[in-house]
C-alpha atoms as a PDB file:
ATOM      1  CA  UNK A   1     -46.807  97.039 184.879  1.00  0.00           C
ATOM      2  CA  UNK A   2     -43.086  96.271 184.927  1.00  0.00           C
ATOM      3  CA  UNK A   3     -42.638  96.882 181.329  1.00  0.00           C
ATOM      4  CA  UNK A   4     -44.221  99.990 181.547  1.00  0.00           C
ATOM      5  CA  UNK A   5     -42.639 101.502 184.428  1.00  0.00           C
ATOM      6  CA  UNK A   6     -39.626 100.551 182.962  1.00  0.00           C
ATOM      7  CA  UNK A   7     -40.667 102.752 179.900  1.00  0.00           C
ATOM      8  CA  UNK A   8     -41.101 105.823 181.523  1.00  0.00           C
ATOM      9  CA  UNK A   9     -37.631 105.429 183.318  1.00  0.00           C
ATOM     10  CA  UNK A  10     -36.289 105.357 180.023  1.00  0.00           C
ATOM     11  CA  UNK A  11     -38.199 107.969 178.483  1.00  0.00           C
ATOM     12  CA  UNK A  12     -37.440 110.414 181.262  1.00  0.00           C
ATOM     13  CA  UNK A  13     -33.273 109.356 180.810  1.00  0.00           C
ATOM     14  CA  UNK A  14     -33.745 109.977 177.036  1.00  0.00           C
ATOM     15  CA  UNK A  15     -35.577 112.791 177.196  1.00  0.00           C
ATOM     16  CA  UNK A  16     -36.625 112.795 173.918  1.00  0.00           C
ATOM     17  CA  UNK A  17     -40.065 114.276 173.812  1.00  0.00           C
ATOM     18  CA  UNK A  18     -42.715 114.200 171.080  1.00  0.00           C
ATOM     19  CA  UNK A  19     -43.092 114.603 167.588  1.00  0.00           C
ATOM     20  CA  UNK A  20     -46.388 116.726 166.277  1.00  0.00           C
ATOM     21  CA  UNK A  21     -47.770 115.481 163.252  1.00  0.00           C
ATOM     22  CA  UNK A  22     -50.552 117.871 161.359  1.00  0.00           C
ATOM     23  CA  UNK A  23     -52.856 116.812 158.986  1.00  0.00           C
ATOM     24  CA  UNK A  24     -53.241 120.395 157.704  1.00  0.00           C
ATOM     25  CA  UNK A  25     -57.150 121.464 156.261  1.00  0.00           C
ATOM     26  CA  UNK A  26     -59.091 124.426 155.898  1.00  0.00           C
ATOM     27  CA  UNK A  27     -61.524 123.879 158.234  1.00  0.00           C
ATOM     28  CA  UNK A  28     -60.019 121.276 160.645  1.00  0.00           C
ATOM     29  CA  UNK A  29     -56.527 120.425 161.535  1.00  0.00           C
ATOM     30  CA  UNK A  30     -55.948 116.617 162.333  1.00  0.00           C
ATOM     31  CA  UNK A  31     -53.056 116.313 165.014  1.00  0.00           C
ATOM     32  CA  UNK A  32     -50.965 112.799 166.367  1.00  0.00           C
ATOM     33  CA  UNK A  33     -48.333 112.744 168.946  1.00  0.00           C
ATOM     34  CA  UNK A  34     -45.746 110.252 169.788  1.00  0.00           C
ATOM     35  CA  UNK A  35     -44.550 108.682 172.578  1.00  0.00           C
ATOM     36  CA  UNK A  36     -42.140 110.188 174.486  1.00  0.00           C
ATOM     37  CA  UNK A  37     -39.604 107.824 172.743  1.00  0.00           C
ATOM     38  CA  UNK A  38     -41.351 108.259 169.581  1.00  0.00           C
ATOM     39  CA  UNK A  39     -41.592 104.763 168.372  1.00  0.00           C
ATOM     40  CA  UNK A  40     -45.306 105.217 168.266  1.00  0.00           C
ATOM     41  CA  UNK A  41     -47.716 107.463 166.509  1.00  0.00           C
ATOM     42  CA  UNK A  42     -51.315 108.184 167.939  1.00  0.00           C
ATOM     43  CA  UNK A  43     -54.113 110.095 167.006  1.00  0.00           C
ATOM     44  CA  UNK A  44     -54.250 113.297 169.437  1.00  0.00           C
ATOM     45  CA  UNK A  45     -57.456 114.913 168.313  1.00  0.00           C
ATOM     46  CA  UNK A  46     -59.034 117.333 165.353  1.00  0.00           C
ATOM     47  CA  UNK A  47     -59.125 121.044 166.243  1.00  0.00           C
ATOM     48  CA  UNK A  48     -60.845 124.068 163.899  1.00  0.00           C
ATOM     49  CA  UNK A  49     -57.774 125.700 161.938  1.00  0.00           C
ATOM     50  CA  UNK A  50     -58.286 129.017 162.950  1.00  0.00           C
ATOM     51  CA  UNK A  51     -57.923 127.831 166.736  1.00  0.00           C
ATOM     52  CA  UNK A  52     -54.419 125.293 165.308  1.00  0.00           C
ATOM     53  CA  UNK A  53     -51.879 127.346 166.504  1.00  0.00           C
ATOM     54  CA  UNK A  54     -53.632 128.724 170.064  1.00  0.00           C
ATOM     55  CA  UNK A  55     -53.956 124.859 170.521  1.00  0.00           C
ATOM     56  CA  UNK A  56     -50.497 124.060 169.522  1.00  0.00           C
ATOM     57  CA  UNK A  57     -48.801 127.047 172.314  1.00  0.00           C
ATOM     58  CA  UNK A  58     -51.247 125.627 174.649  1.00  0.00           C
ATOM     59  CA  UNK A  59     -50.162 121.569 174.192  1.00  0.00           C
ATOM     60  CA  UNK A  60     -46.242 122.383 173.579  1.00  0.00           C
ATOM     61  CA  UNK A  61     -46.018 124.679 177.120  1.00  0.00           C
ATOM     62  CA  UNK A  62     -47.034 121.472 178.699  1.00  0.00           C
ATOM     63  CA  UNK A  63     -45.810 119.009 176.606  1.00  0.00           C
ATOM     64  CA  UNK A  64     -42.216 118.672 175.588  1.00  0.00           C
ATOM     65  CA  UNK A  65     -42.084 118.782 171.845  1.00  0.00           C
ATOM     66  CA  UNK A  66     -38.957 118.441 169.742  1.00  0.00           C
ATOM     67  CA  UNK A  67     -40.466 118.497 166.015  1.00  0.00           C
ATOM     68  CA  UNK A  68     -43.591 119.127 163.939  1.00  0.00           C
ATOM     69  CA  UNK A  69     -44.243 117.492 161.286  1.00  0.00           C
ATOM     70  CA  UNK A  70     -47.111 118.958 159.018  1.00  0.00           C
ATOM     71  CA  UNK A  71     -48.310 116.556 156.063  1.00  0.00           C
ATOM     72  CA  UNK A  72     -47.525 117.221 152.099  1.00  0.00           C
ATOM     73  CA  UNK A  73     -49.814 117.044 149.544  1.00  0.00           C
ATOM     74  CA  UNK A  74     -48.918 115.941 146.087  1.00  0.00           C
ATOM     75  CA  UNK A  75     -50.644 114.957 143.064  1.00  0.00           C
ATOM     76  CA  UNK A  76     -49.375 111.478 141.547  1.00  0.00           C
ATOM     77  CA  UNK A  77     -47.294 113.525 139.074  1.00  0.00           C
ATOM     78  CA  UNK A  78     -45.090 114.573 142.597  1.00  0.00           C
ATOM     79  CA  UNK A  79     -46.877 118.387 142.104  1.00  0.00           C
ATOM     80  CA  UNK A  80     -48.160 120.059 144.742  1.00  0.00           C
ATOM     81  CA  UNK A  81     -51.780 120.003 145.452  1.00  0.00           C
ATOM     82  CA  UNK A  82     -53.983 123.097 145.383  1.00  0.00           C
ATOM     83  CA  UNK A  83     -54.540 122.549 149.319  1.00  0.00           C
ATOM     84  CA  UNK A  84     -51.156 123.376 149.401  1.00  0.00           C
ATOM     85  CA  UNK A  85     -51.400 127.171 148.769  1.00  0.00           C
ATOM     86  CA  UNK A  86     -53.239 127.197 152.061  1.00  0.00           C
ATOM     87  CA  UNK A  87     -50.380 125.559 154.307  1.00  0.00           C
ATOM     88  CA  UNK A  88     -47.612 127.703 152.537  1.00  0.00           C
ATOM     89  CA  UNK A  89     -48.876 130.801 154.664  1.00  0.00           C
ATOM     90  CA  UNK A  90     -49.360 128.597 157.939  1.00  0.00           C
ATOM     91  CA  UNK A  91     -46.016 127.023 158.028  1.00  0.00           C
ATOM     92  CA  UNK A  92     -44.860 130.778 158.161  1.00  0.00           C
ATOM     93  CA  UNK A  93     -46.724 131.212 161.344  1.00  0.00           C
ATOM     94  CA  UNK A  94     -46.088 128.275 162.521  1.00  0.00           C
ATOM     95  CA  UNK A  95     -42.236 129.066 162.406  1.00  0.00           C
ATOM     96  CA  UNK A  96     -43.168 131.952 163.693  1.00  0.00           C
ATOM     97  CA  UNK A  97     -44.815 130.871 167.091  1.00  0.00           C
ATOM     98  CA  UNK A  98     -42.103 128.033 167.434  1.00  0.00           C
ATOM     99  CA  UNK A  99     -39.067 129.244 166.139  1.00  0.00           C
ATOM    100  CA  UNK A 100     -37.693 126.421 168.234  1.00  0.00           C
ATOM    101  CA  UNK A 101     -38.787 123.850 166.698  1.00  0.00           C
ATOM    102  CA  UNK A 102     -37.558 122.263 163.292  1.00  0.00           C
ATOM    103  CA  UNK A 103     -40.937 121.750 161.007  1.00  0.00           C
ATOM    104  CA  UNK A 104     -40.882 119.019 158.464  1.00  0.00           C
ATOM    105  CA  UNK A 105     -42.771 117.169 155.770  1.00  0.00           C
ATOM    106  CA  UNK A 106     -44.333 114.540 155.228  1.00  0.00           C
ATOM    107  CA  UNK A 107     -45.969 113.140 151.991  1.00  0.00           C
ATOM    108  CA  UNK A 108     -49.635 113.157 153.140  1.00  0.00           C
ATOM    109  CA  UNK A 109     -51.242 110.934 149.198  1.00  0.00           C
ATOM    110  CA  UNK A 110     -53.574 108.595 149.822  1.00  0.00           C
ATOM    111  CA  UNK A 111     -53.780 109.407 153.749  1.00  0.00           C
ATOM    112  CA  UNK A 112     -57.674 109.790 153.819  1.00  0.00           C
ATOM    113  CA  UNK A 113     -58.498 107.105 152.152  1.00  0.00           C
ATOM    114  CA  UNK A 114     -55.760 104.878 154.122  1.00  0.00           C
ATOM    115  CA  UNK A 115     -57.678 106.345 157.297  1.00  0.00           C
ATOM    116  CA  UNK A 116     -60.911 105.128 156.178  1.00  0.00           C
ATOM    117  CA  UNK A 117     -59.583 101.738 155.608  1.00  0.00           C
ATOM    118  CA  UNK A 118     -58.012 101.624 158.633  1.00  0.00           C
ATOM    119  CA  UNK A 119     -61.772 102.796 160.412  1.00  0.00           C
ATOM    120  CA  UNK A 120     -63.352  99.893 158.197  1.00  0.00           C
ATOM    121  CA  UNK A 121     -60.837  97.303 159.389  1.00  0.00           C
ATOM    122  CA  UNK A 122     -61.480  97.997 162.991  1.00  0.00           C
ATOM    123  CA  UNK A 123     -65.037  97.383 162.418  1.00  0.00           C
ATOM    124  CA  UNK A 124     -66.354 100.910 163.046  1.00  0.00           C
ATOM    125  CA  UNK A 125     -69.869 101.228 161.616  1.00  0.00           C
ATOM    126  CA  UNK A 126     -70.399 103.406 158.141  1.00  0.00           C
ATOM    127  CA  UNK A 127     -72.148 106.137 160.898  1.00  0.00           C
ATOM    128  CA  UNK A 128     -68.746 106.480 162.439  1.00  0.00           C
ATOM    129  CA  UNK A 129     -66.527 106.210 159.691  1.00  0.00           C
ATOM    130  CA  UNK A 130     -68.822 109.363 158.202  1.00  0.00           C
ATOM    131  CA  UNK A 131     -66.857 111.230 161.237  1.00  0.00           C
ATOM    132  CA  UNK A 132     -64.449 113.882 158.952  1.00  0.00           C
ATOM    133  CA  UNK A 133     -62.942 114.768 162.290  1.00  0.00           C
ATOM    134  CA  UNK A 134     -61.686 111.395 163.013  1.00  0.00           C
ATOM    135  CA  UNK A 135     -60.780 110.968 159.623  1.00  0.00           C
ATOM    136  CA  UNK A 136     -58.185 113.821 160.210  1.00  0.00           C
ATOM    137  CA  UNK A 137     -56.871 112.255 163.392  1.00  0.00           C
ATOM    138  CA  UNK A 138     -56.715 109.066 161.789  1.00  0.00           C
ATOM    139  CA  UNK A 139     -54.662 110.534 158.788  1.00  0.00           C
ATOM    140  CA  UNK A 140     -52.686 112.918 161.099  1.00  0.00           C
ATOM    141  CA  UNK A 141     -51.577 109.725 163.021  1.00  0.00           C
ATOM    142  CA  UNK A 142     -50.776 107.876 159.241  1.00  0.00           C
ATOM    143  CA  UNK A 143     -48.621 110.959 158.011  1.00  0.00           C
ATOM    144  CA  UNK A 144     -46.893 110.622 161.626  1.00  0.00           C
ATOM    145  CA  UNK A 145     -46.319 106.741 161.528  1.00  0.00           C
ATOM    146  CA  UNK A 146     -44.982 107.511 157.939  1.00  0.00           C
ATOM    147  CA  UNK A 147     -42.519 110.018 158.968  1.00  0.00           C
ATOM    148  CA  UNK A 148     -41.188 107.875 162.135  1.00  0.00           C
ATOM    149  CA  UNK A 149     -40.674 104.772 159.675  1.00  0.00           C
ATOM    150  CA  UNK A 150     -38.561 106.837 157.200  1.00  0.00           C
ATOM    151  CA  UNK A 151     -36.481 108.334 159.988  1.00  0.00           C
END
């Protein structure tokens, strides 16, 4: 209890806020948050793509939010992937409804299968792991972790 009251006294005299992170598909959108001292990534929810960006106004007017981060994808050769054509027009919105907010990358390979690992070495049984939403949250929150490491 002390540590974490201690936490949110330092939090609040930062004032830092959180960093989105987006794990960007066609039909659902993966999303992780930090902490308010962003040390730590965690897996927010999945929301339908065409409802992203009502979600996103909704979470940022309560939440303070100082970056989003939306993940990359690449193919080995460092190309980008097809899936990419799809974020390309999004990010454009997205600047567009948060013109506030700097929006960065994130290299987003092997994310999926890194979040299926991760579901397997928590023990979650093969019904569970079948879950693509929580794959997306899961990957979301790797492609956030990832971008907090390298910063």
């Amino acid at each position: 209890m002390y540590y974490s009251g201690l936490y949110f006294i330092f939090a609040k005299k930062l004032n830092l806020g959180r960093i989105v992170a987006l794990d960007f598909g066609k039909k659902r959108t993966g999303i992780a948050v930090t902490d308010e001292l962003q040390l730590i990534a965690s897996g927010l929810t999945t929301v339908a793509t065409h409802d992203l960006l009502n979600f996103l106004k909704k979470y940022i007017a309560e939440e303070k939010v100082t970056t989003i981060v939306v993940g990359e994808p690449k193919q080995m050769d460092n190309t980008p992937s097809e899936s990419e054509s799809l974020i390309i027009p999004f990010l454009g919105r997205l600047k567009k409804a948060f013109p506030e907010l700097p929006i960065e990358r994130e290299d987003e390979r092997f994310t999926s299968k890194m979040a299926v690992r991760t579901m397997i070495d928590s023990g979650l049984k093969k019904k569970h792991r079948r879950d693509k939403a929580l794959i997306d949250e899961i990957s979301a929150t790797i492609i956030l972790q990832a971008y907090i490491n390298r910063n």
